[in-house]
Structures are given as structure tokens and as C-alpha cells.
Protein backbone atom coordinates (compact mmCIF):
# COMPACT_ATOMS: atom_id res chain seq x y z
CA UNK A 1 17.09 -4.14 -10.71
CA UNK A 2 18.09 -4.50 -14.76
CA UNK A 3 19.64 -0.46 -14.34
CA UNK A 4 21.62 -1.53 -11.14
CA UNK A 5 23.00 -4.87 -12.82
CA UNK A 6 23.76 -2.89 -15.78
CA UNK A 7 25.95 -0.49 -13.47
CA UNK A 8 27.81 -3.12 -11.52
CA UNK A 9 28.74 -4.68 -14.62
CA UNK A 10 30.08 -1.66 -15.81
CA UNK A 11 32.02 -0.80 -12.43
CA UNK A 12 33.46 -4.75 -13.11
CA UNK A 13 34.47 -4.10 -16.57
CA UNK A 14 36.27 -0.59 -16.10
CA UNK A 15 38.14 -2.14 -13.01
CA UNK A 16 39.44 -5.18 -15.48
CA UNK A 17 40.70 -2.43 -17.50
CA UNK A 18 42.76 0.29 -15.26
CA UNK A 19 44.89 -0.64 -12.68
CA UNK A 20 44.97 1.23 -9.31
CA UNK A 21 47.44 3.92 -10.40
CA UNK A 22 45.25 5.17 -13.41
CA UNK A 23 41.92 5.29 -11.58
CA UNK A 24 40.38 9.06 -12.54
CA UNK A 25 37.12 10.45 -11.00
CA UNK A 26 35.27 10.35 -14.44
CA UNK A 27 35.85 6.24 -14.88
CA UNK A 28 32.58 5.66 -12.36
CA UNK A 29 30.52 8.58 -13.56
CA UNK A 30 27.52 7.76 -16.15
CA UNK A 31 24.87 9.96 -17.61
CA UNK A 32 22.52 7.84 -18.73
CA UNK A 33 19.74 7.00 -18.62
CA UNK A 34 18.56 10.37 -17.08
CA UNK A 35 15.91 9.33 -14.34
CA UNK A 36 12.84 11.67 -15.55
CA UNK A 37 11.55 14.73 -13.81
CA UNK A 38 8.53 14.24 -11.50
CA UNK A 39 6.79 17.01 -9.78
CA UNK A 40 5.93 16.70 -5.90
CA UNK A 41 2.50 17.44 -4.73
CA UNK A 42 2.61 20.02 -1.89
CA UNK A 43 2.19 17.98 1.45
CA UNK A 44 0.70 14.81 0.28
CA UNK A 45 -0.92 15.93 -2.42
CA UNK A 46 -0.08 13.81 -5.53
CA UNK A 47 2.62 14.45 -7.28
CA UNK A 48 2.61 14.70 -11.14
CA UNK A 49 3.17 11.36 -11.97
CA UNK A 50 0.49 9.40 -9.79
CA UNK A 51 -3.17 8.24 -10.35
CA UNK A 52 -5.45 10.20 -8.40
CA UNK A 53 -7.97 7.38 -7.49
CA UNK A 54 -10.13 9.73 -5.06
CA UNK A 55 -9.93 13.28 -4.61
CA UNK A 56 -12.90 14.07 -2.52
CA UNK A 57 -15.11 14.72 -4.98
CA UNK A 58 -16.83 11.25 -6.80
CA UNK A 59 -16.16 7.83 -7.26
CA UNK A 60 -15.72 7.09 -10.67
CA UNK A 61 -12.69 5.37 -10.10
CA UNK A 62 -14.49 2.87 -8.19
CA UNK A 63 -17.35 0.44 -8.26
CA UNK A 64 -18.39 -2.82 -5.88
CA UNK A 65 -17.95 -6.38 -6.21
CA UNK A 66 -20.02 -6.84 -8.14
CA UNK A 67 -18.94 -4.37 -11.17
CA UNK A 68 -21.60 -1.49 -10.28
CA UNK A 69 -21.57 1.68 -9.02
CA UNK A 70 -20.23 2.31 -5.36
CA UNK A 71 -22.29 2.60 -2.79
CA UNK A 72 -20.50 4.60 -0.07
CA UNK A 73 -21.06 8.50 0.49
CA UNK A 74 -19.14 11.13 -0.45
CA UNK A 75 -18.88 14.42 2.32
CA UNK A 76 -16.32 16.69 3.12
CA UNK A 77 -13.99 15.87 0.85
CA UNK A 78 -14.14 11.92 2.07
CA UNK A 79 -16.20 8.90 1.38
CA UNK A 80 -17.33 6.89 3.60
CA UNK A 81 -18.25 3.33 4.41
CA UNK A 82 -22.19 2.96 4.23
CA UNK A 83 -22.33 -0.08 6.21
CA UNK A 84 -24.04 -3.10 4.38
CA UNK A 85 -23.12 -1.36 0.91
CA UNK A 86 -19.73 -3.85 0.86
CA UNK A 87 -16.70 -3.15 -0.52
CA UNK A 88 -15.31 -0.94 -2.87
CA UNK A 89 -12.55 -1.45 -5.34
CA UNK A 90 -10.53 0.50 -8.12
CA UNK A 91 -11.95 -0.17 -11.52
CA UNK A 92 -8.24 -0.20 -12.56
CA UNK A 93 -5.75 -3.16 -11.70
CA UNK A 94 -2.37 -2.68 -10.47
CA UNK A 95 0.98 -5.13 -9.93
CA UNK A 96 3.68 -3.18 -8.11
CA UNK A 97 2.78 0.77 -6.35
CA UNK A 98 3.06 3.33 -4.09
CA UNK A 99 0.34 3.91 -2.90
CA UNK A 100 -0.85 6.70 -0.50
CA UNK A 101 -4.06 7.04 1.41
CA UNK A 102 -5.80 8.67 4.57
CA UNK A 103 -8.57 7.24 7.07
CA UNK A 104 -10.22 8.32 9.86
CA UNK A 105 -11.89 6.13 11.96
CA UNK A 106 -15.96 7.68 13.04
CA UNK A 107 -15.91 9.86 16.20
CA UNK A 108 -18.52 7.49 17.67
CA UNK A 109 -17.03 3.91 17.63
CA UNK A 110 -19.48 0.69 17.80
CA UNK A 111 -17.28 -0.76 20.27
CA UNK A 112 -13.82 -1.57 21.16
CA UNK A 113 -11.33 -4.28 19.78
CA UNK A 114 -11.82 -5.16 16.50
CA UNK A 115 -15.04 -3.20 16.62
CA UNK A 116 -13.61 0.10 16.65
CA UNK A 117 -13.13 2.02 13.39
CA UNK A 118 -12.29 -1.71 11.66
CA UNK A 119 -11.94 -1.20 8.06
CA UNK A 120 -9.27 -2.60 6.03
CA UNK A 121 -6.85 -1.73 2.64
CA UNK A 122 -6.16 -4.89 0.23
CA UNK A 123 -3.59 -5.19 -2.39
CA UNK A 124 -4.20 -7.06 -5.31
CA UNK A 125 -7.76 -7.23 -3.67
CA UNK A 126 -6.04 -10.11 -1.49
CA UNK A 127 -3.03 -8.87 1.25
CA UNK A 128 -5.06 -6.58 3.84
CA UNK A 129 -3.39 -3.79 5.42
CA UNK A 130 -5.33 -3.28 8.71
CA UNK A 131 -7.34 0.11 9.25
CA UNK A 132 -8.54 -0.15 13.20
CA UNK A 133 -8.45 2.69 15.90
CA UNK A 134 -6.22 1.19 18.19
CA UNK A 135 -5.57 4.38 20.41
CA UNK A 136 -6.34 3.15 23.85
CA UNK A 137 -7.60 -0.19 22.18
CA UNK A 138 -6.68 -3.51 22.71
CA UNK A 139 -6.90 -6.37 20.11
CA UNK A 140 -4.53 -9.26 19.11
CA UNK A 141 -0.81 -7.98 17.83
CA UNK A 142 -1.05 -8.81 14.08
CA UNK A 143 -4.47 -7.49 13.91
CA UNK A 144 -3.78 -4.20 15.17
CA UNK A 145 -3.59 -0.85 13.14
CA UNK A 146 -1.12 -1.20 10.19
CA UNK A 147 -0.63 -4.69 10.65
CA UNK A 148 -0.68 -6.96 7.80
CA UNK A 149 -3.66 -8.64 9.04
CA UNK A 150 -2.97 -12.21 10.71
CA UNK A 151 0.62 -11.94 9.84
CA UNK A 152 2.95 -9.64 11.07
CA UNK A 153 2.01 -7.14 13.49
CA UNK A 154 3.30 -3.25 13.53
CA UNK A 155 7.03 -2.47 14.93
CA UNK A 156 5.23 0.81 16.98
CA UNK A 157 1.73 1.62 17.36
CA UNK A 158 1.67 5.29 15.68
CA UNK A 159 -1.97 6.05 16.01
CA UNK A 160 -3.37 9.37 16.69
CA UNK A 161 -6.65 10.34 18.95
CA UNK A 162 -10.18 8.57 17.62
CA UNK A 163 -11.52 10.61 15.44
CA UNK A 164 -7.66 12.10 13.39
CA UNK A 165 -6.59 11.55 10.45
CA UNK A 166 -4.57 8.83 9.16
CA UNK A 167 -2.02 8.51 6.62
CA UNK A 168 -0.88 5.40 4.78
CA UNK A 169 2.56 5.69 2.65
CA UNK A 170 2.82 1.65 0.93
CA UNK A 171 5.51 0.65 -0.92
CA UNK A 172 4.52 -2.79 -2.39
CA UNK A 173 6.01 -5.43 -4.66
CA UNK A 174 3.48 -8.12 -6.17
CA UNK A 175 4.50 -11.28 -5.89
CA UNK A 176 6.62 -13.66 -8.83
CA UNK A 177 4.98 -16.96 -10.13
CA UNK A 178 6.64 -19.50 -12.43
CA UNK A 179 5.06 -20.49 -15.41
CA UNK A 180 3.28 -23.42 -13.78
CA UNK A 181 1.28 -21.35 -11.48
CA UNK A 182 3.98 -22.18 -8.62
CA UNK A 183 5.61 -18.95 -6.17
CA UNK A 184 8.71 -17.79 -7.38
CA UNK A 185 9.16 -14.38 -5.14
CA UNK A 186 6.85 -13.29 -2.25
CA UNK A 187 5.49 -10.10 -2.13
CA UNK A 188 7.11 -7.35 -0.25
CA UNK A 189 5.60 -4.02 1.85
CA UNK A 190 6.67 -1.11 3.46
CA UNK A 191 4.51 0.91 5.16
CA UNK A 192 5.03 4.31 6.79
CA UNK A 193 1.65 5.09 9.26
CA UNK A 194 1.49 8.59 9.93
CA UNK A 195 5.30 8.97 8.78
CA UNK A 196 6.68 6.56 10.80
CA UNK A 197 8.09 2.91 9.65
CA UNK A 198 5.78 0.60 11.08
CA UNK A 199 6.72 -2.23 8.55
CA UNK A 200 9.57 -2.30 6.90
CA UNK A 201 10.47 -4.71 3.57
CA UNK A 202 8.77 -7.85 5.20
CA UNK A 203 7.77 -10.60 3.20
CA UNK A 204 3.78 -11.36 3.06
CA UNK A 205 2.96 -14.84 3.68
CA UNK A 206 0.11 -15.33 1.23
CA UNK A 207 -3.58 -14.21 0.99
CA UNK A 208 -4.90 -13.05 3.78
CA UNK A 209 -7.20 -15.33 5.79
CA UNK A 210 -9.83 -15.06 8.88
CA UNK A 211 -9.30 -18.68 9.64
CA UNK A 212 -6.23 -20.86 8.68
CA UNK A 213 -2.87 -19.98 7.37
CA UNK A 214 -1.88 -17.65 4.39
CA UNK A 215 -0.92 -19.32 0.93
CA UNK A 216 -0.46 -18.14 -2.23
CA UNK A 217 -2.30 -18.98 -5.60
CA UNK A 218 -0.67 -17.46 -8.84
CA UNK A 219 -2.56 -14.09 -9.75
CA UNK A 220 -2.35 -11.18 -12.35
CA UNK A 221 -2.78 -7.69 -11.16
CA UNK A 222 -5.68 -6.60 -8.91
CA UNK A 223 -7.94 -3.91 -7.65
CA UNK A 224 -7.19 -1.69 -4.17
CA UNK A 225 -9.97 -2.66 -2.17
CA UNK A 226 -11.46 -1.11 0.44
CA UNK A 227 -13.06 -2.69 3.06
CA UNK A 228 -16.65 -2.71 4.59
CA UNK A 229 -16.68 -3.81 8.01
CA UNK A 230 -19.34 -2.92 9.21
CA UNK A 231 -17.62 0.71 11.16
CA UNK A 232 -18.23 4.68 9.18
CA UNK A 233 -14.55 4.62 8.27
CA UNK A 234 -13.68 7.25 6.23
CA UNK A 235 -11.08 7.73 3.24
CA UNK A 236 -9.68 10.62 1.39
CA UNK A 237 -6.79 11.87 -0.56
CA UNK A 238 -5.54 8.51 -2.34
CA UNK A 239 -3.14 8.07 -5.06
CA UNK A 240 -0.44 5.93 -6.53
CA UNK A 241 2.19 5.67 -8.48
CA UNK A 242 2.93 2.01 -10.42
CA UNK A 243 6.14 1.17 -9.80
């Protein structure tokens, strides 16, 4: 936001200065600053600037609530929910990322609704984005796949046949707080599920809750968390990038 101020100001200033008849091509050009080089991953592989938080082969990355090691299993390049273990959660905090990360929801669902494949992603270990098979599987709207959970629902349902992978693509912006704790700026997500905008720039209402409405309470950076619900979800391939 500072670099694009900076540029409009400059556009202003120059066009104080020339009048129409001296306008030349190289008046609005700049060359600095010179955005640096980042290398792509192939696919979705990371690219070179990201954290690789899992790549299929341990968890060091992450522990449990309560600060030891994680209890889910690693196999085929995944891990995967042990259900009863709880959560897991980076050991690293983060404010503002993109974030990418895969699921799969088990071949062999407990049940159907929320009981299918439920697991969830958190942000700042408080604004779930909903993991849930939802192909051929009802639930409420906003508690649907790639819904922010309880609060907005997806604009498409992009899922793929039980038992597919999943991608994730988040773009996320923590939210602002004044200096006496109050909200100055929600948070903001995009999400791309399976490369397709299923929620684009909206604003999230506060932490997310089971029971009752959202709210926010002022907050520092925080852990991805990854949710046990109960369901052998499975995750692989995750990175980010702060932003």
C-alpha cells in the first residue's frame, strides 16, 4: 500500500508540472524499487521464497496444543489426523500469508453431513477455513467445504470425488487493532479451492464460533492450525509465503 501511495503521488506531482502538450512516454515510467526475483515451484510445489511447513516427510514444524510433539501419522507423503490425538499447529506464528495446502478426505467416511471428511484450517489459530467432503453431501451453506465456517458460505461448490485431492490457495490479511485493544481493519481472505475462486476478498466477521456470533479480540500473530475432528483427513504439500 506505502509503494502504491508513493506512485500516485508521483503521477500527481509530474502532472502539476507538464501540461498536456509536453507529456512524453518516459514521465510515468519508474525503475525502482525492482520487485525481487522469486523462483516458482513446478506445479504447486513451493516456490523459492516460501516456508515449507510439511513436505511429506516429518513434523517438526509442528507440535499440539499443548507445546509437544504431534501426534498424527505420517504415510505416503501425508499426515494424517489420528483421531483423539487433537490438533496440530505450526510451531511458527504468522500475521499476513499465502498459504497453500492439500487434503483429502478418508475413502471410508464416518457418515454424512458434517461427519464426512470434517476437518478444518485456522488462521491465526482462530478464523477456520472449512475442510468437509461435500461431494454428494448435504450440510448447512456456511459450513460447507471452503466456507469460512459459520460465516460466509462458498460462491461454487468445487469439490472433487471422496477420496481426491484437494487444494487450498489462501490469500489472507490479519486483522488491524488500535492501540487500546479496539478493531481497526477486519481481516480479509481469498481462497481459490481446487483453482477456482470460491471466496473472494470478503471480510471475516471475527473468531470463529460453534455457538453465538463472531467477534473480535485484539491478537498478535498465530499458529496454522489444523483441525482434529474426529474424521482420517489427510494433509500434504503445505507452504506459505508471509506477505
Amino acid at each position: 500500500m506505502k509503494k502504491i501511495t508513493l506512485t500516485l503521488g508521483l503521477f500527481a506531482f509530474i502532472a502539476m508540472q507538464v501540461s498536456a502538450q509536453e507529456w512524453r512516454p518516459q514521465l510515468t515510467e519508474y525503475y525502482e524499487p525492482v520487485p525481487p526475483v522469486v523462483t516458482p515451484g513446478q506445479g504447486t510445489a513451493a516456490p523459492s521464497d516460501a516456508i515449507v511447513l510439511f513436505d511429506g516427510t516429518d513434523l517438526s514444524a509442528w507440535e499440539n496444543r499443548d507445546g509437544d510433539a504431534a501426534g498424527w501419522k505420517i504415510a505416503g507423503g501425508a499426515m494424517t489426523v489420528v483421531p483423539g490425538t487433537g490438533i496440530v499447529k505450526t510451531k511458527e506464528k504468522f500475521g499476513d500469508v499465502q498459504l497453500h495446502i492439500e487434503w483429502r478426505a478418508p475413502m471410508k467416511p464416518q457418515g454424512q453431513g458434517q461427519d464426512k471428511g470434517n476437518s478444518g484450517v485456522y488462521l491465526q489459530e482462530r478464523y477456520e477455513i472449512q475442510v468437509l467432503d461435500c461431494h454428494e453431501n448435504e450440510t448447512y451453506v456456511n459450513g460447507t467445504t471452503a466456507s469460512i465456517y459459520k460465516q460466509y458460505p462458498p460462491m461454487v461448490n468445487a469439490c472433487k470425488p471422496t477420496g481426491q485431492w484437494h487444494t487450498y490457495d489462501i490469500i489472507y490479511r490479519a486483522p488491524r487493532f488500535n492501540e487500546d485493544g479496539s478493531l481497526f481493519k477486519e481481516a480479509t481472505l481469498t481462497l481459490l479451492h481446487n483453482g477456482i475462486l470460491v471466496q473472494d476478498h470478503v471480510e471475516i466477521q471475527g473468531n470463529t464460533e460453534y455457538i453465538g456470533l463472531p467477534s473480535y479480540s485484539a491478537h498478535g500473530d498465530g499458529s496454522i492450525l489444523l483441525q482434529d475432528h474426529g474424521n482420517e483427513t489427510s494433509y500434504r504439500n503445505i507452504w506459505l509465503r508471509k506477505l
